[in-house]
N, C-alpha and C. Protein backbone atom coordinates (compact mmCIF):
# COMPACT_ATOMS: atom_id res chain seq x y z
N UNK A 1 51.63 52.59 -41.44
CA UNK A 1 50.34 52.08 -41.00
C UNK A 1 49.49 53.23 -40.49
N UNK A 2 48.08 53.27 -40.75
CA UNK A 2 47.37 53.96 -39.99
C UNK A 2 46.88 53.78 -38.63
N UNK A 3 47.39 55.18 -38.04
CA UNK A 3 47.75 55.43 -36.27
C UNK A 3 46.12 54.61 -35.79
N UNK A 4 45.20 54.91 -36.69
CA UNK A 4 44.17 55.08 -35.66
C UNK A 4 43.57 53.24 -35.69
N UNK A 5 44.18 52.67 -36.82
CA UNK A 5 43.77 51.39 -36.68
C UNK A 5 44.63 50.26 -35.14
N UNK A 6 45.79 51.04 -34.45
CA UNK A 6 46.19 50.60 -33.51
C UNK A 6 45.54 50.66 -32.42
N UNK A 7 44.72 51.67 -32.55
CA UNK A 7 43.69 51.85 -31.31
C UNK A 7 42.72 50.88 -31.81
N UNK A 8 41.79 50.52 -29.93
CA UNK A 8 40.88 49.70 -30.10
C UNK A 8 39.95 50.57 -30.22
N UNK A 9 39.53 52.05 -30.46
CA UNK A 9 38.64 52.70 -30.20
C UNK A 9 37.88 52.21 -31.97
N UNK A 10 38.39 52.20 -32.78
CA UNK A 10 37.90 51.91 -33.84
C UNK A 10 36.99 50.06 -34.11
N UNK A 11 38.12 49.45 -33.20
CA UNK A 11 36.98 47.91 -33.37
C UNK A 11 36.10 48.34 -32.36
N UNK A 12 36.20 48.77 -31.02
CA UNK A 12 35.26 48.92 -30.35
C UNK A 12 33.88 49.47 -31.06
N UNK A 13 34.34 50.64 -31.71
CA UNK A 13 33.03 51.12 -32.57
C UNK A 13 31.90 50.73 -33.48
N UNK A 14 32.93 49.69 -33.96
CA UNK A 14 31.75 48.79 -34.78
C UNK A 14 31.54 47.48 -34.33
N UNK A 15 32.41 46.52 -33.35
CA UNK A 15 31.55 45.63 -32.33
C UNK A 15 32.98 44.41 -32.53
N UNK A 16 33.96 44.64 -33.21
CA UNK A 16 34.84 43.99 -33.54
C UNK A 16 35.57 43.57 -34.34
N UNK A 17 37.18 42.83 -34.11
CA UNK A 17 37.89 42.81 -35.53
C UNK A 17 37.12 42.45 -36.56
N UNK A 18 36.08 41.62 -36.59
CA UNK A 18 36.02 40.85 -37.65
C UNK A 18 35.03 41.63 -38.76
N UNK A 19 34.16 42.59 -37.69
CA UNK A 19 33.20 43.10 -38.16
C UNK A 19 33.57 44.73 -39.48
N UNK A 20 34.99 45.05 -38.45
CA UNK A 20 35.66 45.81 -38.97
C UNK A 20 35.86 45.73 -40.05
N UNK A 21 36.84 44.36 -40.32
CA UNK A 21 37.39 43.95 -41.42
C UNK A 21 36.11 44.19 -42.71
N UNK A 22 35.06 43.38 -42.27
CA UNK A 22 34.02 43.25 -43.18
C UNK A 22 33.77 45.07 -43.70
N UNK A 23 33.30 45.60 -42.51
CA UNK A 23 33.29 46.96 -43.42
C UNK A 23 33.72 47.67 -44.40
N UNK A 24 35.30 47.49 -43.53
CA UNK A 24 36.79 48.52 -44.09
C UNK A 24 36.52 48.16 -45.93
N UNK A 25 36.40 46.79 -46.19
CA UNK A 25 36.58 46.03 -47.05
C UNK A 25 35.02 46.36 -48.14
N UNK A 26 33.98 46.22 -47.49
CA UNK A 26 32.90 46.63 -48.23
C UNK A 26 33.04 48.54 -48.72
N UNK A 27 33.46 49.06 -48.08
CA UNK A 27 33.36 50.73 -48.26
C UNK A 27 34.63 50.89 -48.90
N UNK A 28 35.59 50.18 -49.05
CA UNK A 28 36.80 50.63 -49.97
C UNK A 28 36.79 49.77 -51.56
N UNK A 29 35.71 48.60 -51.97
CA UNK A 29 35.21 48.78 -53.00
C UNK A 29 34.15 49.61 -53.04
N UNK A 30 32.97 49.96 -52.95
CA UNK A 30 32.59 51.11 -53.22
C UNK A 30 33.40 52.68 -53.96
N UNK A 31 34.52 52.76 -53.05
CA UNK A 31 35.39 53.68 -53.32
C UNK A 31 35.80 53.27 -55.01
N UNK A 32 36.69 52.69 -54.62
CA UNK A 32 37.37 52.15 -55.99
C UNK A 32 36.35 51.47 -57.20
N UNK A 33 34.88 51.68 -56.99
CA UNK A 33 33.65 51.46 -58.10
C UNK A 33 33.41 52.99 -58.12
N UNK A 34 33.92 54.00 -57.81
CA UNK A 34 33.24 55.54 -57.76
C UNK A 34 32.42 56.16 -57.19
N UNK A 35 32.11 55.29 -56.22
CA UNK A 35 31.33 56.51 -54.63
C UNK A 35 32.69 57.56 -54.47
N UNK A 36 31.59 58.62 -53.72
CA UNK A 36 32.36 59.64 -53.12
C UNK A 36 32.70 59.74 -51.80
N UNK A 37 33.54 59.82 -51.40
CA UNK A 37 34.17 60.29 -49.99
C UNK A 37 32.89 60.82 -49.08
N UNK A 38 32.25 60.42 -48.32
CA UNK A 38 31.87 61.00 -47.09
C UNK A 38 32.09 62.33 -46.68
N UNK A 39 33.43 62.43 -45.97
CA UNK A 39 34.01 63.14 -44.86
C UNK A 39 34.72 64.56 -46.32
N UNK A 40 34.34 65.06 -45.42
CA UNK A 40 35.61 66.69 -46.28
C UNK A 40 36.87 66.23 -46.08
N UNK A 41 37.67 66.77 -47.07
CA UNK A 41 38.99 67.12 -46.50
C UNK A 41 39.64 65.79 -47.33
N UNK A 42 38.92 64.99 -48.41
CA UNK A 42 39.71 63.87 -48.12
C UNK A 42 40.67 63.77 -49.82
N UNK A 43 40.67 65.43 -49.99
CA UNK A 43 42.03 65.09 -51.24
C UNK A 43 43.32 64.56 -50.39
N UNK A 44 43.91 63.61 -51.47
CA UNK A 44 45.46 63.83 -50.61
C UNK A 44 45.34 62.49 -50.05
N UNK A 45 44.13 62.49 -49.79
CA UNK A 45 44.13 60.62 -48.41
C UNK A 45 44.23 59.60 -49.43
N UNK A 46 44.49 58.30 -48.97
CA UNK A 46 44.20 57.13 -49.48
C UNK A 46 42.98 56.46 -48.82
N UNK A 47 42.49 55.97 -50.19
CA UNK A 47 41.17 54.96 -49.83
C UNK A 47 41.04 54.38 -48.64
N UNK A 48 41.85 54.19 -48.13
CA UNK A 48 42.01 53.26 -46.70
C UNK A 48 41.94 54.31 -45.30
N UNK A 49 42.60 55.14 -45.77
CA UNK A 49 42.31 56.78 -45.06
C UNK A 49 41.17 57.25 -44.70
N UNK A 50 40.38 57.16 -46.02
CA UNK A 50 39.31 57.76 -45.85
C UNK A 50 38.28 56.96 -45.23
N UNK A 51 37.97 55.86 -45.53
CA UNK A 51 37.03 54.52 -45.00
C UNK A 51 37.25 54.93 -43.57
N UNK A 52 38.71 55.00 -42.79
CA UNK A 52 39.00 55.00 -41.46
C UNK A 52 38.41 56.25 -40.51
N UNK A 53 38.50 57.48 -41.40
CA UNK A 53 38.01 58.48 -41.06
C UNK A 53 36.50 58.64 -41.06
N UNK A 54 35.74 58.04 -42.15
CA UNK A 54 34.50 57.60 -42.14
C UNK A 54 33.83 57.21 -40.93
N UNK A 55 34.37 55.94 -40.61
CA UNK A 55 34.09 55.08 -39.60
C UNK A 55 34.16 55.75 -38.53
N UNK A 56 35.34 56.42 -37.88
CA UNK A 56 35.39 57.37 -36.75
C UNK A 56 34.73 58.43 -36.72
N UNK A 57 34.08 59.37 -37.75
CA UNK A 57 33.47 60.24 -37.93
C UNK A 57 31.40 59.46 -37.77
N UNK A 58 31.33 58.36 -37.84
CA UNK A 58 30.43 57.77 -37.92
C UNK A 58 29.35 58.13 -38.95
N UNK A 59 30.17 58.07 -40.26
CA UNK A 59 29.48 58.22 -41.57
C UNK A 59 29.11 57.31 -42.09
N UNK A 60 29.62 55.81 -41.44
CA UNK A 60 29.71 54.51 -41.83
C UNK A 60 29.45 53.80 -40.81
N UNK A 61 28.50 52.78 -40.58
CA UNK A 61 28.03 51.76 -39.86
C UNK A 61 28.42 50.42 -40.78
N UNK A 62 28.26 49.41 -39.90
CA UNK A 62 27.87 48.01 -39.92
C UNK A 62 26.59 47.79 -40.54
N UNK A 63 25.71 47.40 -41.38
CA UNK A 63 24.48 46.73 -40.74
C UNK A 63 24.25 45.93 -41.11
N UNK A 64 23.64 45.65 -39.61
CA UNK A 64 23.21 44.12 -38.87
C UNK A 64 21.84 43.48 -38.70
N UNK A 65 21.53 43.26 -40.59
CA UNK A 65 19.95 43.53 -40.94
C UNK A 65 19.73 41.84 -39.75
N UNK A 66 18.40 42.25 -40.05
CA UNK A 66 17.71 41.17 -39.29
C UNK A 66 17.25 39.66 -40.21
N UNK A 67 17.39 39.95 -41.01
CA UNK A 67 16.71 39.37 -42.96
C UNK A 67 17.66 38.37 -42.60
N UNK A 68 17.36 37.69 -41.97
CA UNK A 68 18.05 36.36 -42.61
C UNK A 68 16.90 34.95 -42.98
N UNK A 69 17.32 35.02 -44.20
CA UNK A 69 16.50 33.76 -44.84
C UNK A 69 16.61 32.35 -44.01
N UNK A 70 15.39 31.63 -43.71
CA UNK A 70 15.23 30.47 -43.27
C UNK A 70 15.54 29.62 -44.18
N UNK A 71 16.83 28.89 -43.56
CA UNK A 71 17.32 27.49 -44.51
C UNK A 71 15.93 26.55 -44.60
N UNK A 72 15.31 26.51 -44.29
CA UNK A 72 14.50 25.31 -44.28
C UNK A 72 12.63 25.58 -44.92
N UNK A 73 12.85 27.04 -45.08
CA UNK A 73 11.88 27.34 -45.55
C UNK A 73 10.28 27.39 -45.13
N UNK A 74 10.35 28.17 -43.56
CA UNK A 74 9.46 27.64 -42.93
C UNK A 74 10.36 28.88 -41.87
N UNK A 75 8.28 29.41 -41.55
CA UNK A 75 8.62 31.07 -40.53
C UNK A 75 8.12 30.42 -39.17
């Protein structure tokens, strides 16, 4: 397992498990569609590696657009 996902310093960073999850998960397809690694250094890592290092390096955010469409259609 990766050390650094046992720490809370990583959910703390982006606002929580859940939010985490959502990331980890959005930036490791990317990966595996052929974006490039962020961070140096990342021959050798696994996809999941690198996303993690991302995130702690703060190459990678959340975002928490504001755009949310009105169900009802009406501002």
């Amino acid at each position: 397992m990766i050390e650094e996902l046992k720490s809370t310093e990583i959910v703390n960073k982006v606002g929580g498990r859940f939010k985490l999850t959502a990331l980890i998960q959005k930036r490791l397809g990317e990966l595996m569609d052929g974006a490039r690694p962020l961070i140096e250094n990342a021959e050798g890592k696994t996809n999941m590696e690198i996303v993690v290092q991302e995130i702690l390096q703060d190459k990678i955010t959340i975002d928490m657009g504001t755009d949310i469409p009105n169900k009802r259609g009406k501002e």
